[in-house]
N, C-alpha and C. Protein backbone atom coordinates (compact mmCIF):
# COMPACT_ATOMS: atom_id res chain seq x y z
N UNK A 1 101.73 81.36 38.93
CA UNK A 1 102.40 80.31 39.68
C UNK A 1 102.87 79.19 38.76
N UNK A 2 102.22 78.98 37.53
CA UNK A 2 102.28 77.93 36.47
C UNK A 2 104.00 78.02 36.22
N UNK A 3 103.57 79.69 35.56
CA UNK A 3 104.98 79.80 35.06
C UNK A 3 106.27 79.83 35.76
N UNK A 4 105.97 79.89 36.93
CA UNK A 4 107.41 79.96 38.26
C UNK A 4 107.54 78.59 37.95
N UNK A 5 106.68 77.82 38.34
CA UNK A 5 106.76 76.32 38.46
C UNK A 5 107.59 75.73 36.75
N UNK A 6 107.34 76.35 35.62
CA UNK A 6 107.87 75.87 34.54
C UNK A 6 109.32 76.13 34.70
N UNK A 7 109.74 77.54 35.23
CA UNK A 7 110.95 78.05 34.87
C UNK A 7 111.93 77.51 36.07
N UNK A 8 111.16 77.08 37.25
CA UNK A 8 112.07 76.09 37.99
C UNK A 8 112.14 74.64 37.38
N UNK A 9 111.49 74.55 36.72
CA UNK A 9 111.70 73.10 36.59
C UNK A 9 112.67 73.06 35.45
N UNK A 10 112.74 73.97 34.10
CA UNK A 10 113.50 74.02 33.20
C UNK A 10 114.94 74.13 33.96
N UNK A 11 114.99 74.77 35.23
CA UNK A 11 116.64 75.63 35.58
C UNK A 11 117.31 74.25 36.44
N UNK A 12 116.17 73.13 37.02
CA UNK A 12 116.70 72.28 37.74
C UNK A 12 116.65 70.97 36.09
N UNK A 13 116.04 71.15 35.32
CA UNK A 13 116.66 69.78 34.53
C UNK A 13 117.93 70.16 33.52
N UNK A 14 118.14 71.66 33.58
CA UNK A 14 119.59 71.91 32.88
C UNK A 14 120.72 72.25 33.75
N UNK A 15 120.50 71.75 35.15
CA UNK A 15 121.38 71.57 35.88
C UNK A 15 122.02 70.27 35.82
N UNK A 16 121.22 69.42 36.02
CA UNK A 16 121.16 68.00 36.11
C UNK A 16 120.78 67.03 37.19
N UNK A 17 119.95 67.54 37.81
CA UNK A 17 119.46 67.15 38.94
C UNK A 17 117.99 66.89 38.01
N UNK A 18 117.46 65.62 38.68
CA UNK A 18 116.49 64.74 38.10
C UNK A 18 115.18 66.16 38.00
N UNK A 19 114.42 65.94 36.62
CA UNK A 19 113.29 66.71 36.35
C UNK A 19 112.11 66.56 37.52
N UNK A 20 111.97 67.75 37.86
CA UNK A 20 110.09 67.48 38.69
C UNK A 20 108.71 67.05 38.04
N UNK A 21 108.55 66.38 38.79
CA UNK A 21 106.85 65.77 38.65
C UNK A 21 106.03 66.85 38.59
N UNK A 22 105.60 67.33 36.93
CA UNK A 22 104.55 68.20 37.35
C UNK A 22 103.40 67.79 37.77
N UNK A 23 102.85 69.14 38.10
CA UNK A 23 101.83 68.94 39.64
C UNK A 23 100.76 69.91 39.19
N UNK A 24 99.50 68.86 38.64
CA UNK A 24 98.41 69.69 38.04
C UNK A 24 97.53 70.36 39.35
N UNK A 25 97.07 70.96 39.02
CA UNK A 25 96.76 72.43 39.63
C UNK A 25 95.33 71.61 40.85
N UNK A 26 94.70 72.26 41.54
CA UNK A 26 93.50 71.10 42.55
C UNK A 26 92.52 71.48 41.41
N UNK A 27 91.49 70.35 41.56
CA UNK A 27 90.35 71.03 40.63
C UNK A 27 89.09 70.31 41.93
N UNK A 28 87.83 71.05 41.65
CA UNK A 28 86.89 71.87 42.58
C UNK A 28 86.04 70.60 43.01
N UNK A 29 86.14 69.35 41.55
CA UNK A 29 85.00 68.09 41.70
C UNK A 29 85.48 67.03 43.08
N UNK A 30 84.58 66.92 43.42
CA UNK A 30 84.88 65.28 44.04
C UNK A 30 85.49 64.54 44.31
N UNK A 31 86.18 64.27 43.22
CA UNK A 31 86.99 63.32 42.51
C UNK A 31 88.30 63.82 42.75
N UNK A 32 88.57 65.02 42.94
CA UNK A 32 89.93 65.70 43.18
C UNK A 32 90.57 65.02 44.25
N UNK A 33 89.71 64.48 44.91
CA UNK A 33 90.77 64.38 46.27
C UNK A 33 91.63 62.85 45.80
N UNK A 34 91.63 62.14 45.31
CA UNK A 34 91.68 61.03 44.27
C UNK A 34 93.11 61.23 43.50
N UNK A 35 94.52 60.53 43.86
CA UNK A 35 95.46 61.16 43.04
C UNK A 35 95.69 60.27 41.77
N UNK A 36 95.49 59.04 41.58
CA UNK A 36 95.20 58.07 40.68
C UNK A 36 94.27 58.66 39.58
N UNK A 37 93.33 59.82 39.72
CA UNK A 37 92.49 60.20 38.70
C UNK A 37 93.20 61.10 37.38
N UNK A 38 94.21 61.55 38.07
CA UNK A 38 95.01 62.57 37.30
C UNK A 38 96.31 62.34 37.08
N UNK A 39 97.25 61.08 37.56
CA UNK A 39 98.50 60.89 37.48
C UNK A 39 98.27 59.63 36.72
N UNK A 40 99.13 59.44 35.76
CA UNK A 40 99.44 58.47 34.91
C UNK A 40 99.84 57.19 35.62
N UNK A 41 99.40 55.96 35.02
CA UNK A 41 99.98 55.13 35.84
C UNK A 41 101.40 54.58 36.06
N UNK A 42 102.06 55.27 35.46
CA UNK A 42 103.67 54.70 35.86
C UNK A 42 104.31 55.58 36.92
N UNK A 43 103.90 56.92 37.35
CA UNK A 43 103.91 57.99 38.38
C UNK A 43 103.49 57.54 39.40
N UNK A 44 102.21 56.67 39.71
CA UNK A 44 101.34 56.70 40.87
C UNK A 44 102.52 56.03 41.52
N UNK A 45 103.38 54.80 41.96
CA UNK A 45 103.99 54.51 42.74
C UNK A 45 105.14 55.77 43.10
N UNK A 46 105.50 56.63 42.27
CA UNK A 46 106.54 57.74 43.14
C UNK A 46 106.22 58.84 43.97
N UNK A 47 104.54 58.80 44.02
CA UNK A 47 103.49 59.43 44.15
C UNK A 47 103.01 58.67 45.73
N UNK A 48 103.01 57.34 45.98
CA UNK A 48 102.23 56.77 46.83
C UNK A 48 103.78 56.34 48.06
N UNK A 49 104.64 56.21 47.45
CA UNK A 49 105.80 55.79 48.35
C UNK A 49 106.82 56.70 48.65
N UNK A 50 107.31 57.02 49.82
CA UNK A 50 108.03 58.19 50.32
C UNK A 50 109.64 57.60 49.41
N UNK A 51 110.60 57.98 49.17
CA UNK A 51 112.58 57.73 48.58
C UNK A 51 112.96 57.78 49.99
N UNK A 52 114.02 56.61 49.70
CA UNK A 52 114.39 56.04 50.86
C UNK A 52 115.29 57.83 51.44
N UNK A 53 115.54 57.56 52.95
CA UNK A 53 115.89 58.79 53.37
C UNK A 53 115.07 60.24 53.66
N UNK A 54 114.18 60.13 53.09
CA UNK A 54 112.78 61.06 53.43
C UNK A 54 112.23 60.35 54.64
N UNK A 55 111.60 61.64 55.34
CA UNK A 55 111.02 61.78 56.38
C UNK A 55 109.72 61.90 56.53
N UNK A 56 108.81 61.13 56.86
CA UNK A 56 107.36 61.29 56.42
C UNK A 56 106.63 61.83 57.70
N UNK A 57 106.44 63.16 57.74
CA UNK A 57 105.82 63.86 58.69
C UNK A 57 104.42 64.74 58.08
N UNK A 58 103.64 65.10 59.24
CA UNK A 58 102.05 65.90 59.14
C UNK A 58 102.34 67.22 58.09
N UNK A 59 101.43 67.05 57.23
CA UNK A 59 101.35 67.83 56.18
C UNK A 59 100.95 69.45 56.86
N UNK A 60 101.27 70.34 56.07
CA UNK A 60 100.81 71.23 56.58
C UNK A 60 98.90 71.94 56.41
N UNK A 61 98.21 70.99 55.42
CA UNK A 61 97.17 70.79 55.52
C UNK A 61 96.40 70.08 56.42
N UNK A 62 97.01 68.95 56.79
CA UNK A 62 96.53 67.90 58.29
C UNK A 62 96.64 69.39 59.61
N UNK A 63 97.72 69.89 59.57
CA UNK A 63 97.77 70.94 60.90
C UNK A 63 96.72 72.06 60.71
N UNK A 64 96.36 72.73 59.26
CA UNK A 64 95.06 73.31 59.19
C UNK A 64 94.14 72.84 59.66
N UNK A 65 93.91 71.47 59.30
CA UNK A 65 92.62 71.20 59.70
C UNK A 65 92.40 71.14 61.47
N UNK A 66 93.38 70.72 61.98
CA UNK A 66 93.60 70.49 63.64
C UNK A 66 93.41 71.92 63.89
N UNK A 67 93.82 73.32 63.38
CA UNK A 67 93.37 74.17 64.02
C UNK A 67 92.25 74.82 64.15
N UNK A 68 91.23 74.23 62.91
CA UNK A 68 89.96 74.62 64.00
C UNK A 68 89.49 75.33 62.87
N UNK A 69 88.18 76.38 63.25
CA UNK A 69 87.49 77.24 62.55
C UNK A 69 88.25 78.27 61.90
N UNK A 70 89.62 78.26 62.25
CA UNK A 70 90.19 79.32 61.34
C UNK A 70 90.40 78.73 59.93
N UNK A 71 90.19 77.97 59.72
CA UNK A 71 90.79 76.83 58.18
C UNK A 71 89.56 75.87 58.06
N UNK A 72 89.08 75.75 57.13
CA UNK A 72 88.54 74.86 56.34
C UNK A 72 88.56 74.83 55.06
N UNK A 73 88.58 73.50 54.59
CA UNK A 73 89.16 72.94 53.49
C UNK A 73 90.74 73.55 53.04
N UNK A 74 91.39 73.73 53.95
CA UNK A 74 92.90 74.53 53.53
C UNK A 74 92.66 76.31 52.98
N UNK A 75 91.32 76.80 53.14
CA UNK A 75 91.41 78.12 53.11
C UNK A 75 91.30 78.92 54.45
N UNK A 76 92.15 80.20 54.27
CA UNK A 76 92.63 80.78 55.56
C UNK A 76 90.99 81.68 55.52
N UNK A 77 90.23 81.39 56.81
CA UNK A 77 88.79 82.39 56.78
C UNK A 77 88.91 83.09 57.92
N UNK A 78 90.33 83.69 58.17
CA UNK A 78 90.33 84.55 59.34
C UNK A 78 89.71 86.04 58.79
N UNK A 79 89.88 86.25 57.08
CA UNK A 79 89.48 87.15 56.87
C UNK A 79 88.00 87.39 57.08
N UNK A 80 87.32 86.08 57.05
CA UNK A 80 85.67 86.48 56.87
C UNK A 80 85.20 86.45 58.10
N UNK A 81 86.40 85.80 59.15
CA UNK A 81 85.66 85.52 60.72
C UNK A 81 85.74 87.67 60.82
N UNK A 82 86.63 87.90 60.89
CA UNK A 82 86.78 89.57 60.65
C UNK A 82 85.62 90.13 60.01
N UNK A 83 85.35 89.82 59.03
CA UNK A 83 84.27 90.38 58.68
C UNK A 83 83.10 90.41 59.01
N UNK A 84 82.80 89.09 59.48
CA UNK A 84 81.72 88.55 60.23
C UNK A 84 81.49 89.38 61.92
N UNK A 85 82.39 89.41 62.22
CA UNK A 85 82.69 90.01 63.62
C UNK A 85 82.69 91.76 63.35
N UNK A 86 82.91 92.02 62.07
CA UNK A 86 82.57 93.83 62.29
C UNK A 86 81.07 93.80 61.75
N UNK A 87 80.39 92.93 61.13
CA UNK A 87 79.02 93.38 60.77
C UNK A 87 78.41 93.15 62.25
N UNK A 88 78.93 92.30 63.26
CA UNK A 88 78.40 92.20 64.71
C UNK A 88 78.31 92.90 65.38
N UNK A 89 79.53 93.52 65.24
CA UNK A 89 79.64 94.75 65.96
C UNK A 89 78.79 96.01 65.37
N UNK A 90 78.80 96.26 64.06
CA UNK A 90 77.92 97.01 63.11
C UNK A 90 76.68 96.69 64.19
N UNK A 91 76.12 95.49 63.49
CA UNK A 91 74.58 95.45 64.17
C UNK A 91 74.30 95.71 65.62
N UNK A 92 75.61 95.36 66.40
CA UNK A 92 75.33 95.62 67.90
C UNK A 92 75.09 97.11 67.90
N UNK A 93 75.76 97.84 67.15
CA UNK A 93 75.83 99.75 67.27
C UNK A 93 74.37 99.97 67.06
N UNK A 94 74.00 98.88 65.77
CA UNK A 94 72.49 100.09 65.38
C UNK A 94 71.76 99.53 66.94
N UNK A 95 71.38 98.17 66.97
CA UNK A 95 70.52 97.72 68.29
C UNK A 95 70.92 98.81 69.24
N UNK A 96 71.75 99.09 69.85
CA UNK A 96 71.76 99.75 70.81
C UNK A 96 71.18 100.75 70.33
N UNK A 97 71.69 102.05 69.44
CA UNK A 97 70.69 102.83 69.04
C UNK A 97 69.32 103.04 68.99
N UNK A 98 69.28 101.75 68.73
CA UNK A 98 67.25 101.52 68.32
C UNK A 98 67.11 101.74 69.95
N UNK A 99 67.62 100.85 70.41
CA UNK A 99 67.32 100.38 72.33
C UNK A 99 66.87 102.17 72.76
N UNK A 100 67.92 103.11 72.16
CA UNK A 100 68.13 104.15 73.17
C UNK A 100 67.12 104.76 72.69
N UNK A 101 66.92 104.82 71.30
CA UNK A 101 65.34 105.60 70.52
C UNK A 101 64.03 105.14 71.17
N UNK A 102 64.20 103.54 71.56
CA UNK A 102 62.63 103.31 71.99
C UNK A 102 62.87 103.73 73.39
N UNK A 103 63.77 103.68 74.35
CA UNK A 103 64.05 104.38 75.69
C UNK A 103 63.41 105.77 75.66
N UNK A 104 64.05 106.47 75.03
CA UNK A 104 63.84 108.05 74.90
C UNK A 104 61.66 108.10 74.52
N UNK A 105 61.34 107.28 73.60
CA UNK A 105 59.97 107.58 73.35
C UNK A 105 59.30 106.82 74.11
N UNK A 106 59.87 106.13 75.39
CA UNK A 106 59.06 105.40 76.53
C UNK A 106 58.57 107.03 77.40
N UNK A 107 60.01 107.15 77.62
CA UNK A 107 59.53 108.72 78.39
C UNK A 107 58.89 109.60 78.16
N UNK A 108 59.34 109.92 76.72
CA UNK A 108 58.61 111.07 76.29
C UNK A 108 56.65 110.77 76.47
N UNK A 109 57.01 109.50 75.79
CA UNK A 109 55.18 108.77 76.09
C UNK A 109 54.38 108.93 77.97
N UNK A 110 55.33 108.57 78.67
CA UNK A 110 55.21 108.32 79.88
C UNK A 110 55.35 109.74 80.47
N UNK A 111 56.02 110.70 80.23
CA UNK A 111 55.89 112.51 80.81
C UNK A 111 54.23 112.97 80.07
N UNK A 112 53.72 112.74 78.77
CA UNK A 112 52.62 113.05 78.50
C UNK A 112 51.46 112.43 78.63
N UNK A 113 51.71 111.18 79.31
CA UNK A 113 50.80 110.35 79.66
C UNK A 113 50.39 111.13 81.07
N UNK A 114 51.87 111.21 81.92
CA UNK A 114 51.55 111.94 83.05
C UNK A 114 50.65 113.44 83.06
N UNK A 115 51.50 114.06 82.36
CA UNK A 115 50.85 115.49 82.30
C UNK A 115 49.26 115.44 81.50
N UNK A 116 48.87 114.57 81.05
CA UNK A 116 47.09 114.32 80.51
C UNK A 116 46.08 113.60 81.75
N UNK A 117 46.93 112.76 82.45
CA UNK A 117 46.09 112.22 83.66
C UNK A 117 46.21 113.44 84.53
N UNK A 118 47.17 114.16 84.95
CA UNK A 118 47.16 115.13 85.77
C UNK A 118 46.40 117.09 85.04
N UNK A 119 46.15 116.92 83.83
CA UNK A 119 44.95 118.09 83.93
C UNK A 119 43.91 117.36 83.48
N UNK A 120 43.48 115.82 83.37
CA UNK A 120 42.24 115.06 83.63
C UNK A 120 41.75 115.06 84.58
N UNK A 121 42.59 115.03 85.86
CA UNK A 121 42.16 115.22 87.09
C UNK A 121 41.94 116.48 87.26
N UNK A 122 42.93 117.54 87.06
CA UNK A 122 42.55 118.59 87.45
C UNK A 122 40.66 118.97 86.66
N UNK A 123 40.37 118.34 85.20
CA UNK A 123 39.46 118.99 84.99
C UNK A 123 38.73 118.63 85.93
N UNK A 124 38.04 117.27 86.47
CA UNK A 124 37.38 116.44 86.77
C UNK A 124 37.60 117.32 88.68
N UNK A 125 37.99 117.92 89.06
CA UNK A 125 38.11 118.75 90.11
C UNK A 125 36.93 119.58 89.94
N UNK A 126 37.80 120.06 88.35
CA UNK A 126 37.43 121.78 88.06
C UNK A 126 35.25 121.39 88.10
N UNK A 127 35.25 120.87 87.00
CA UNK A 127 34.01 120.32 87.13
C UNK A 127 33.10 119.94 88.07
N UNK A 128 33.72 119.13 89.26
CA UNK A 128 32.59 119.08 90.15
C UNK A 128 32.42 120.16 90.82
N UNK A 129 33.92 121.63 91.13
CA UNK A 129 33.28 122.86 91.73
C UNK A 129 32.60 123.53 91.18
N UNK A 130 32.46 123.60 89.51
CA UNK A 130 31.79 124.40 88.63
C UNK A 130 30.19 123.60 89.40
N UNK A 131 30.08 122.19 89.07
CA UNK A 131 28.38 121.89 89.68
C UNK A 131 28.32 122.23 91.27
N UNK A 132 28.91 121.86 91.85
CA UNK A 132 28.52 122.67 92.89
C UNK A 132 27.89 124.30 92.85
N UNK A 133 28.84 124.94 92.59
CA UNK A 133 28.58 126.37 92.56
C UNK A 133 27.50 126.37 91.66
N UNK A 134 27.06 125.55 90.49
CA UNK A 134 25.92 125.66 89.86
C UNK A 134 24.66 125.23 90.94
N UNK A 135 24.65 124.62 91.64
CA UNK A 135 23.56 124.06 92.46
C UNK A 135 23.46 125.52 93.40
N UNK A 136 24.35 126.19 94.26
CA UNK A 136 24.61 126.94 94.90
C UNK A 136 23.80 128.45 94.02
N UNK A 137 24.17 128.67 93.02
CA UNK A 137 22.87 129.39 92.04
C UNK A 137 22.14 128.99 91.87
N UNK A 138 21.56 127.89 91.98
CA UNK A 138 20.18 127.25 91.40
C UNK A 138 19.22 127.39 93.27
N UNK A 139 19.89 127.11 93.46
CA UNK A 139 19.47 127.39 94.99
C UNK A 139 18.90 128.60 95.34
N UNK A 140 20.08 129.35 95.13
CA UNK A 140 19.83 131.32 95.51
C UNK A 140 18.68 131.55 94.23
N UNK A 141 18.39 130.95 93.21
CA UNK A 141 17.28 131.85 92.61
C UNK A 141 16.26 131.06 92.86
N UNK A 142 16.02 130.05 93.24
CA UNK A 142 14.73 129.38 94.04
C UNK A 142 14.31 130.17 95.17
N UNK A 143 15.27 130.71 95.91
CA UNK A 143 14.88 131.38 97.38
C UNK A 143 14.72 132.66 96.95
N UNK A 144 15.25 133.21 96.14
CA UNK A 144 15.31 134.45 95.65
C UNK A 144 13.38 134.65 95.18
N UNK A 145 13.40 133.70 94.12
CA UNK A 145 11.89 133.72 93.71
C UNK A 145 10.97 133.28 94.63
N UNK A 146 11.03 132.58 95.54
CA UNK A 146 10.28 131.96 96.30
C UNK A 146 9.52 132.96 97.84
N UNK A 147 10.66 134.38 97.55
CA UNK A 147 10.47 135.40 98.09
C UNK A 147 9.48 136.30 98.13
């Protein structure tokens, strides 16, 4: 971009139309936002006052910022809201998955839970006819001997 910016500026001062103000690049500190830190002082007034006939309207950074979570600090983060929104969706896929795995081993738990109470009972049947019928022999060989 440096060099676009050089080779327009060379093609407009050998035209003859007045040279451009170069325009150092943003830098990351603090202090950047500050245009007095980096412009010489005989610049800062062409810098701070609009030429007569200019129109002084909302930057197109002021309208970033008015729109919201898609822009901050003048970077476009529609890409990461995207990204952000498929790992959601990602994680919603596995959750549900998990949901349907612990579903499936509720039942499976709950059919063998059933089928162990139901031949518990059945033993607990089986058992008291087995003592019965044991008393029912214990009986017949008392009378038997008692004969």
């Amino acid at each position: 971009t440096n060099a676009i910016a050089l080779s327009l500026y060379r093609s407009l001062h050998l035209s003859g139309t007045p040279p451009l103000l170069p325009i150092s690049t943003p830098s990351t500190s603090r202090g950047a936002g500050i245009p007095e830190a980096n412009t010489p002082p005989r610049n800062r007034p062409l810098l701070a006052t609009p030429r007569p006939g200019c129109e002084v309207g909302e930057s197109s950074a002021a309208a970033a910022r008015r729109q919201g979570p898609a822009m901050a600090h003048g970077v476009d983060c529609r890409y990461m809201e995207t990204r952000l929104q498929d790992t959601e969706r990602k994680m919603m896929a596995a959750l549900e998955l998990v949901n349907r795995r612990v579903s499936y081993q509720v039942d499976v738990c709950t059919r063998e839970s059933s089928e162990f109470c139901t031949r518990h009972h059945d033993a607990q049947k089986d058992r008291v006819a087995v003592r019965a019928e044991i008393e029912v022999l214990r009986n017949e060989i008392l009378a038997y001997e008692q004969e």
